[in-house]
N, C-alpha and C. Protein backbone atom coordinates (compact mmCIF):
# COMPACT_ATOMS: atom_id res chain seq x y z
N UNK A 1 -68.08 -142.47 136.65
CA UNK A 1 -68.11 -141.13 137.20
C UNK A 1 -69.34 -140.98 138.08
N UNK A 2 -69.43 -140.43 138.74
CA UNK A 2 -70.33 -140.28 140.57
C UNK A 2 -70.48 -138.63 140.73
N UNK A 3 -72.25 -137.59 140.59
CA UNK A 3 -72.13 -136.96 140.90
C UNK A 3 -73.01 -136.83 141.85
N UNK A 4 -72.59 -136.30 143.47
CA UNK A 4 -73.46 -136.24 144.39
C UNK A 4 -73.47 -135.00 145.11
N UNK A 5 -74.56 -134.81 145.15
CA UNK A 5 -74.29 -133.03 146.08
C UNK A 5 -76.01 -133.23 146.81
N UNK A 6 -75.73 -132.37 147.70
CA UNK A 6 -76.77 -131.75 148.97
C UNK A 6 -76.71 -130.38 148.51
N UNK A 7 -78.03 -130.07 148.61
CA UNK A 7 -78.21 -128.65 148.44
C UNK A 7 -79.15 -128.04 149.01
N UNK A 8 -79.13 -126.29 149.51
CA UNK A 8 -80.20 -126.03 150.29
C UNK A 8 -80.86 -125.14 148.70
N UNK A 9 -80.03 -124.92 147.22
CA UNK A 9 -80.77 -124.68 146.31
C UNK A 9 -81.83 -125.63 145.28
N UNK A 10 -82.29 -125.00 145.05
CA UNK A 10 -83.69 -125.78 143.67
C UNK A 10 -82.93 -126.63 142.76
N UNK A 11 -82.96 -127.86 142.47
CA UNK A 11 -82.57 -129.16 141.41
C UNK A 11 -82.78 -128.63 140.38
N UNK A 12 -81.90 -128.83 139.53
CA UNK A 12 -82.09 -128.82 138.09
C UNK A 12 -82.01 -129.83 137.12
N UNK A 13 -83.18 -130.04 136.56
CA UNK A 13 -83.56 -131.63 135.96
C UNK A 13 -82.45 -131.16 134.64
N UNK A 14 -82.78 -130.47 133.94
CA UNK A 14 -81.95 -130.01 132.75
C UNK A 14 -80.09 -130.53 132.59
N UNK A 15 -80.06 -129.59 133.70
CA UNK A 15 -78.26 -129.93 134.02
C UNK A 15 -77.83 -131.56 134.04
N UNK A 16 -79.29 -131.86 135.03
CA UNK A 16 -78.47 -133.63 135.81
C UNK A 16 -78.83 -134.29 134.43
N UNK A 17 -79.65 -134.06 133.48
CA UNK A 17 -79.99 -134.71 132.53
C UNK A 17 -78.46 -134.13 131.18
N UNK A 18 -77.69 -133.12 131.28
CA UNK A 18 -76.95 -133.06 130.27
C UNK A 18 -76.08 -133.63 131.08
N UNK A 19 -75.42 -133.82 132.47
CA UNK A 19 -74.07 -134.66 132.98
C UNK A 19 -74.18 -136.01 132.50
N UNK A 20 -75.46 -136.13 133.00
CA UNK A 20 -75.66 -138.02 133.11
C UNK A 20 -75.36 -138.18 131.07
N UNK A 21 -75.88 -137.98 130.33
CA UNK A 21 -76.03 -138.01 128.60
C UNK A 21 -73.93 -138.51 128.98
N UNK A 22 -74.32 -139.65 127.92
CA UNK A 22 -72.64 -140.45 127.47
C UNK A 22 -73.17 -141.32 126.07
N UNK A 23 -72.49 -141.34 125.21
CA UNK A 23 -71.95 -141.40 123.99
C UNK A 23 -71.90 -142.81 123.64
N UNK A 24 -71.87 -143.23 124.97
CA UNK A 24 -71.40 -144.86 124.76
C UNK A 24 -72.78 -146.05 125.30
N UNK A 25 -73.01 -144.62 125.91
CA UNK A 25 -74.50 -145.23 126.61
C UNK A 25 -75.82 -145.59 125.99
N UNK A 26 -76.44 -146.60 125.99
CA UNK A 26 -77.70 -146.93 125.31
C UNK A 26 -78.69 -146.16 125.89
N UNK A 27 -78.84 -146.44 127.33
CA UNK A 27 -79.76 -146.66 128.44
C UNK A 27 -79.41 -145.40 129.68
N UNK A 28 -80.35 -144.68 129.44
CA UNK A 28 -80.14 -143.52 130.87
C UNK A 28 -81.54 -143.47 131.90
N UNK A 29 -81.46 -143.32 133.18
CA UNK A 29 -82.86 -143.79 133.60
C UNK A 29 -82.93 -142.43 134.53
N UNK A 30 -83.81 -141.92 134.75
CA UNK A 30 -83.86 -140.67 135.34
C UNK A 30 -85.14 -141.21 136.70
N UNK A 31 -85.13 -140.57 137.58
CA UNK A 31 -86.37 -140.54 138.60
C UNK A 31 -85.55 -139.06 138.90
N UNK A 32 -87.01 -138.51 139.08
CA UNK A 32 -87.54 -137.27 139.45
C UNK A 32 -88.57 -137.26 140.44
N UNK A 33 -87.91 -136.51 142.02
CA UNK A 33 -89.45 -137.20 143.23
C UNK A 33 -89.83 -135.33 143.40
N UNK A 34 -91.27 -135.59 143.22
CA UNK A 34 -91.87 -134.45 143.32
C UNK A 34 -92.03 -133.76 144.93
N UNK A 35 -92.46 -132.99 145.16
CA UNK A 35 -93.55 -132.72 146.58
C UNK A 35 -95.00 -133.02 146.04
N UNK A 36 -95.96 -133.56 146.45
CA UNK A 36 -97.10 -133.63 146.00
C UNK A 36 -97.83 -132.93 146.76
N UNK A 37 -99.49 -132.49 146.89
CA UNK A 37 -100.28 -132.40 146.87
C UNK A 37 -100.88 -132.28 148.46
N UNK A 38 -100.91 -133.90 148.06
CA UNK A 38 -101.60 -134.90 149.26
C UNK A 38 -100.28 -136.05 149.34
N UNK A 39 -101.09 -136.32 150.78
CA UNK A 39 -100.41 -137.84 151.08
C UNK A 39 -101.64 -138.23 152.35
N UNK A 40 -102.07 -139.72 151.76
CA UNK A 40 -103.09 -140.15 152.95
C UNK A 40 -104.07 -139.24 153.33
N UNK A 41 -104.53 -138.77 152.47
CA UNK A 41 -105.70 -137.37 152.51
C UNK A 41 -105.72 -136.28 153.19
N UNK A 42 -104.27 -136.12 153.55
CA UNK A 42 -103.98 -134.54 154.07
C UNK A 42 -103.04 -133.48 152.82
N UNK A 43 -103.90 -132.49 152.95
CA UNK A 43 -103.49 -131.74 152.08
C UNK A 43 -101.57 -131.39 152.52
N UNK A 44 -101.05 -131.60 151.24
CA UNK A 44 -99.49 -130.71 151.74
C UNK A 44 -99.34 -129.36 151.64
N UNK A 45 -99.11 -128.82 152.69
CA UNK A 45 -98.74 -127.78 152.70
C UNK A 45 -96.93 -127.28 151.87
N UNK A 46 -96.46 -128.13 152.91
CA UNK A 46 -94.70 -127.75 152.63
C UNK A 46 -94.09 -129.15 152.74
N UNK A 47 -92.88 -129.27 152.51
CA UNK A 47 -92.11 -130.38 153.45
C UNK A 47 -90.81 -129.93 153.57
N UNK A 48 -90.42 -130.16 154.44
CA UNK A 48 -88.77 -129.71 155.34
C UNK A 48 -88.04 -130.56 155.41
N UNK A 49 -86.45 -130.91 154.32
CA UNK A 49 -86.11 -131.63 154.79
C UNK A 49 -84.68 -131.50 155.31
N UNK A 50 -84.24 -132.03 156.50
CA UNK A 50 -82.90 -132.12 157.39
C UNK A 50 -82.02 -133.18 157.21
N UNK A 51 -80.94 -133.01 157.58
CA UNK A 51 -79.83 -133.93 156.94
C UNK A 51 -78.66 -133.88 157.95
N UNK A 52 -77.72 -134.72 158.40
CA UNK A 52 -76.50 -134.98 158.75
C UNK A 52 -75.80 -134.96 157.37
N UNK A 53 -75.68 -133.90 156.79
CA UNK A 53 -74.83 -134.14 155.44
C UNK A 53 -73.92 -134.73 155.50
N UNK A 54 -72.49 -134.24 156.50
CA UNK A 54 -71.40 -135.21 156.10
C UNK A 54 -71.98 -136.58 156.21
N UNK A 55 -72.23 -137.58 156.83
CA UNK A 55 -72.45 -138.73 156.76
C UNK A 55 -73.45 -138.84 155.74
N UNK A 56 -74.57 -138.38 155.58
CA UNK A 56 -75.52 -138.41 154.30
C UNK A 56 -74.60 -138.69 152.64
N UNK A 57 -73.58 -137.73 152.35
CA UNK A 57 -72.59 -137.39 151.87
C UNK A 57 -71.99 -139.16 151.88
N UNK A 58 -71.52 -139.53 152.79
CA UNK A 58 -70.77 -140.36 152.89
C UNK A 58 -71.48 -141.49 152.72
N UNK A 59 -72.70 -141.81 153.07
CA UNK A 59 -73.77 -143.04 152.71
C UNK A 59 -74.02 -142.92 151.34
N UNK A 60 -74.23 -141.86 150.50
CA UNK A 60 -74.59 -141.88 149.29
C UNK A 60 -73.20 -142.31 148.40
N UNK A 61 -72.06 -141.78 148.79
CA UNK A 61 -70.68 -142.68 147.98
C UNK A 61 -70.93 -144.05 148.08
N UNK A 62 -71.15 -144.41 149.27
CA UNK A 62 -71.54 -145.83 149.12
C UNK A 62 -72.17 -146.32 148.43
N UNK A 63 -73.38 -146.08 148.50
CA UNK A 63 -74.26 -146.45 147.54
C UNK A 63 -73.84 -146.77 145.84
N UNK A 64 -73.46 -145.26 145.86
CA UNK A 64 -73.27 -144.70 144.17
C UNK A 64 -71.86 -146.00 144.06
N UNK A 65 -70.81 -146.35 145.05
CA UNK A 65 -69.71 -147.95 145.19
C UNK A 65 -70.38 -148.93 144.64
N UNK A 66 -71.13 -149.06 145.82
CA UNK A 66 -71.79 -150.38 145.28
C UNK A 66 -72.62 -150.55 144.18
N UNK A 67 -73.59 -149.64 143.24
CA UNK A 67 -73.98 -149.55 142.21
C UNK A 67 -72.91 -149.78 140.58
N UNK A 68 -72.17 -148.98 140.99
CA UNK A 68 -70.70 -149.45 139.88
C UNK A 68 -69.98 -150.69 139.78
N UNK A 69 -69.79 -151.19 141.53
CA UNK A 69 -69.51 -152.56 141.29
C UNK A 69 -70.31 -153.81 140.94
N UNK A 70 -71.58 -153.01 141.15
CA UNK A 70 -72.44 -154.57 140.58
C UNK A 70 -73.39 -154.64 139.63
N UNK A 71 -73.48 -152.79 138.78
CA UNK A 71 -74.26 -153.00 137.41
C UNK A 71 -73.24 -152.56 136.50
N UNK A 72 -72.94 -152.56 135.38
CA UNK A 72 -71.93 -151.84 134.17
C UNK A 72 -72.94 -150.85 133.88
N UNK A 73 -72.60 -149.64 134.60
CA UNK A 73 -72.88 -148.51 134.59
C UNK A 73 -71.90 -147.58 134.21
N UNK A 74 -72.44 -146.30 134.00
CA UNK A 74 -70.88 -145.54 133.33
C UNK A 74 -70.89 -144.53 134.17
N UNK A 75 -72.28 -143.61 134.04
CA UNK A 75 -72.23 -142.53 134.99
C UNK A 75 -73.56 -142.88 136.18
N UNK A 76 -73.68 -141.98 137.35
CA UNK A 76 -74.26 -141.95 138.41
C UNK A 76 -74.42 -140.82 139.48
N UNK A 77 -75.78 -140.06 139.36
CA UNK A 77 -76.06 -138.88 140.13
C UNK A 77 -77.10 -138.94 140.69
N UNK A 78 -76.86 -138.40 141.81
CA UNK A 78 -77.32 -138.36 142.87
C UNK A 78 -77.73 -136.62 143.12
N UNK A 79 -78.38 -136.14 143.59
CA UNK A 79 -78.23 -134.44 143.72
C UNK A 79 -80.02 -134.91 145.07
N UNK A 80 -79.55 -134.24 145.98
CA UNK A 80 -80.76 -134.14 147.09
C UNK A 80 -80.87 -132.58 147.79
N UNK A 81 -82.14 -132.18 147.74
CA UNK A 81 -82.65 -130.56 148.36
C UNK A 81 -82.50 -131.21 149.45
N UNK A 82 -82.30 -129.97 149.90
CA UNK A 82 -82.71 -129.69 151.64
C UNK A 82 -83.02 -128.39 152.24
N UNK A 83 -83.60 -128.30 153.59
CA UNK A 83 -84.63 -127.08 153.35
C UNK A 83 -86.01 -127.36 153.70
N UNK A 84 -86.75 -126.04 153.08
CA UNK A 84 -88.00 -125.74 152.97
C UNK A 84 -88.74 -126.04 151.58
N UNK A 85 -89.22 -126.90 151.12
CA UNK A 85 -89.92 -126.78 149.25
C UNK A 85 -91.44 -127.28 149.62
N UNK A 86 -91.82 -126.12 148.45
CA UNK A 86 -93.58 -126.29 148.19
C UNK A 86 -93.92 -127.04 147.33
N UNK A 87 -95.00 -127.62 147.86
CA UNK A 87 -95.76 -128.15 146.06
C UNK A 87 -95.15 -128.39 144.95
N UNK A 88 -94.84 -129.21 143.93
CA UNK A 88 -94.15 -129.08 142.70
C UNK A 88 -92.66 -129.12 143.05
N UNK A 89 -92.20 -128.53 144.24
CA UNK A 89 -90.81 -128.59 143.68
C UNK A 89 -89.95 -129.68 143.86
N UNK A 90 -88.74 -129.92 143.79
CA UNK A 90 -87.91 -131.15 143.63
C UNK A 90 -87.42 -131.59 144.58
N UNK A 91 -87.36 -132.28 145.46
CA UNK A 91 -86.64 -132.85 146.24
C UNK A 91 -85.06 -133.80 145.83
N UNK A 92 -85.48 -134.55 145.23
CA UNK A 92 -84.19 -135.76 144.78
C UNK A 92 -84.65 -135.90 143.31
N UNK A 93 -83.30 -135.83 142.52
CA UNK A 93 -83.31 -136.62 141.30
C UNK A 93 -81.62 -137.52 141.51
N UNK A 94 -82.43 -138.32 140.62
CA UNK A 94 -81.41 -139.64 140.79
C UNK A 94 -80.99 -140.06 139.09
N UNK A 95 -79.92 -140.45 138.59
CA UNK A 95 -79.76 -140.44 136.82
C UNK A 95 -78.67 -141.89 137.22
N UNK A 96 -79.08 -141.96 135.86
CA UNK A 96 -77.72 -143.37 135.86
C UNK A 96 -77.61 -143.31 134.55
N UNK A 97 -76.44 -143.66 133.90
CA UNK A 97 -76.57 -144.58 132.53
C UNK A 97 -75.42 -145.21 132.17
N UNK A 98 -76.09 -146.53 131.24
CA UNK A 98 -75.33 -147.69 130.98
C UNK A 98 -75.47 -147.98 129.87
N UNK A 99 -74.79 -148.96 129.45
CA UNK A 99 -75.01 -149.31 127.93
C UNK A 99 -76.23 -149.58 127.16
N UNK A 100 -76.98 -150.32 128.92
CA UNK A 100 -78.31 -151.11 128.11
C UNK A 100 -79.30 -150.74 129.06
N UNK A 101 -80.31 -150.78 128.65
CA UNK A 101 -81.14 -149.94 129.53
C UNK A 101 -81.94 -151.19 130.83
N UNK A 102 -81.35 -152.11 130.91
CA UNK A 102 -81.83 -152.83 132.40
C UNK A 102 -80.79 -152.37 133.56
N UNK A 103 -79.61 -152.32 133.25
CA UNK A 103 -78.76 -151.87 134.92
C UNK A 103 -79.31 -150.34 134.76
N UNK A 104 -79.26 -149.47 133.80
CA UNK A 104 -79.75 -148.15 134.13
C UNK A 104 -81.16 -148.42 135.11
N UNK A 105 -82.32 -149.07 134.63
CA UNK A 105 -83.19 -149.27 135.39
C UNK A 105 -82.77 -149.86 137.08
N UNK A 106 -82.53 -150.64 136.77
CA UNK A 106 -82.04 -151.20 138.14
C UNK A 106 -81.18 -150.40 138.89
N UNK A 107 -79.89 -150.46 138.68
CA UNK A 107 -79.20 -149.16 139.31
C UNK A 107 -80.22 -147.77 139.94
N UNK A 108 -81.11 -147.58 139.16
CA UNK A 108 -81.84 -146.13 139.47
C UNK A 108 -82.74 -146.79 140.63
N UNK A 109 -83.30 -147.65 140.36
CA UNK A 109 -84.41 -148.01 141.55
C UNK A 109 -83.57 -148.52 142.90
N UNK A 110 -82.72 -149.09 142.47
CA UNK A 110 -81.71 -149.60 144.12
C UNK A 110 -81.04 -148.50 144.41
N UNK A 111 -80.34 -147.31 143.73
CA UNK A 111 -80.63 -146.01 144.61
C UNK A 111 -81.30 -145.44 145.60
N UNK A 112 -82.91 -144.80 144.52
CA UNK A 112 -83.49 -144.28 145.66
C UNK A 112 -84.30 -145.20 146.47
N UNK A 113 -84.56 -146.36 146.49
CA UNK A 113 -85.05 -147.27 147.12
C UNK A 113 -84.16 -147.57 148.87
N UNK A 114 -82.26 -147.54 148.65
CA UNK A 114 -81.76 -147.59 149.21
C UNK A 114 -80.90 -145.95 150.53
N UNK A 115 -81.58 -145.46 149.09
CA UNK A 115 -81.11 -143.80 150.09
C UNK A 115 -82.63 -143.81 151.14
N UNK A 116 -83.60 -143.85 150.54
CA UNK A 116 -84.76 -143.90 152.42
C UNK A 116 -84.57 -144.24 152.84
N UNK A 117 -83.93 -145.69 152.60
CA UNK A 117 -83.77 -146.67 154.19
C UNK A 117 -82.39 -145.99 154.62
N UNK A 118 -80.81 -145.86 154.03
CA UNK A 118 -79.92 -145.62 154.68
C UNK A 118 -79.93 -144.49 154.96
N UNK A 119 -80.07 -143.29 154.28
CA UNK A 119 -79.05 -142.04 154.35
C UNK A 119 -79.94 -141.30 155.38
N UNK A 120 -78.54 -140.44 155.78
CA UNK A 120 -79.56 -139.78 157.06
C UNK A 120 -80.23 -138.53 156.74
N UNK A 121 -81.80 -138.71 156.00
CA UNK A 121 -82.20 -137.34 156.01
C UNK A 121 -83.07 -137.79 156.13
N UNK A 122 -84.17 -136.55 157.09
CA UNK A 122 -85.24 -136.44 157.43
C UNK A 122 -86.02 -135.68 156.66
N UNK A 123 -87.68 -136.31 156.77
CA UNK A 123 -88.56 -135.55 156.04
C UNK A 123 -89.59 -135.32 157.22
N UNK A 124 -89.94 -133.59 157.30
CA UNK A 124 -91.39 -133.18 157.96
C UNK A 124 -92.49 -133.20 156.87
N UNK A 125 -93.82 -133.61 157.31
CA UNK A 125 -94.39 -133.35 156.31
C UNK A 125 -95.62 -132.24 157.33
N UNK A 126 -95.93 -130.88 156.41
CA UNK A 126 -96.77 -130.08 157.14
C UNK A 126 -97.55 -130.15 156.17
N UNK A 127 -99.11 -130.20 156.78
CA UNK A 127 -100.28 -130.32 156.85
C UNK A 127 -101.34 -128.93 156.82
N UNK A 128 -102.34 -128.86 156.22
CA UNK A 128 -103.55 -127.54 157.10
C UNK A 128 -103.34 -128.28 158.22
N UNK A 129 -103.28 -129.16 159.13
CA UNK A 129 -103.51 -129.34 159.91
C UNK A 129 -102.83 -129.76 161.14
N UNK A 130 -101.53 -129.76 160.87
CA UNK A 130 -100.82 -130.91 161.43
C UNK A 130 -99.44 -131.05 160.98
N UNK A 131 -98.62 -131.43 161.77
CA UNK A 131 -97.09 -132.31 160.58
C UNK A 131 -97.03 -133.05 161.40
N UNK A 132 -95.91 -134.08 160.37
CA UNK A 132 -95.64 -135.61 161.04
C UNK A 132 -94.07 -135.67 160.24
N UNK A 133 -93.35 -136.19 161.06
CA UNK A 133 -91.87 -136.58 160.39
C UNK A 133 -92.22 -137.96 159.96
N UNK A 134 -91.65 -137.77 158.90
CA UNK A 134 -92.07 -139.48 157.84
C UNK A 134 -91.03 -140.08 157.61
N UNK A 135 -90.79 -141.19 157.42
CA UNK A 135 -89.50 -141.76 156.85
C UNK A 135 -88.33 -141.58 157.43
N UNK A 136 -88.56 -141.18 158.86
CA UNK A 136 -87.40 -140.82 159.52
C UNK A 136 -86.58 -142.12 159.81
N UNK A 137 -84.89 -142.23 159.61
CA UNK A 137 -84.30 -143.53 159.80
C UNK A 137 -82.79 -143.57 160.21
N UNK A 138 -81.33 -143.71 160.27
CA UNK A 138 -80.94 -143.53 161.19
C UNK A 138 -80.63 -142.18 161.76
């Protein structure tokens, strides 16, 4: 089972953490990506992020494909903000779980490891001083 959504509302760790929970599952691996602070010693103000959803949408099925076909995984979510978020709040959480807790691990890190490089969303990052689009890719 594969849950993926774009949203311009606030993540809820709670929820993605009762979908992902299975019965059969040993191993559930969660990443949770914050907004921080700082980055490279500029204070954060905000970060903005933009998206080609349908295709974003459509890169992340992929992904969440190829994760099923090559770890024994059971479930797999995906949920990404988009928008305006401050400090603290959530951008992406990512869940998996499997029987045993190494494809949960794995599966979770070749996710979001693989959604920066493919999927099409952009991040601004604003500054006191400044912004810079980061991680921008196709």
């Amino acid at each position: 089972m594969v849950d993926i959504k774009m949203s311009q509302h606030p993540l809820n760790p709670r929820e993605c953490v009762d979908w992902i929970m299975d019965s059969e599952c040993g191993g559930i691996d969660l990443f949770i990506g914050r907004v921080r602070s700082e980055t490279l010693g500029n204070k954060v103000v905000q970060l903005e992020f933009e998206s080609y959803e349908q295709m974003a949408v459509k890169e992340l099925k992929l992904i969440t494909d190829h994760v099923i076909a090559t770890w024994s995984v059971q479930k797999v979510l995906v949920h990404h903000r988009l928008g305006v978020l401050r400090v603290g709040d959530i951008p992406v959480i990512i869940a998996v779980s499997a029987e045993h807790r190494d494809a949960a691990f794995d599966a979770c890190r070749y996710i979001i490891d693989t959604l920066k490089r493919t999927v099409p969303i952009w991040k601004k990052e604003i500054y006191e001083d400044g912004e810079v689009w980061v991680a921008a890719h196709p």
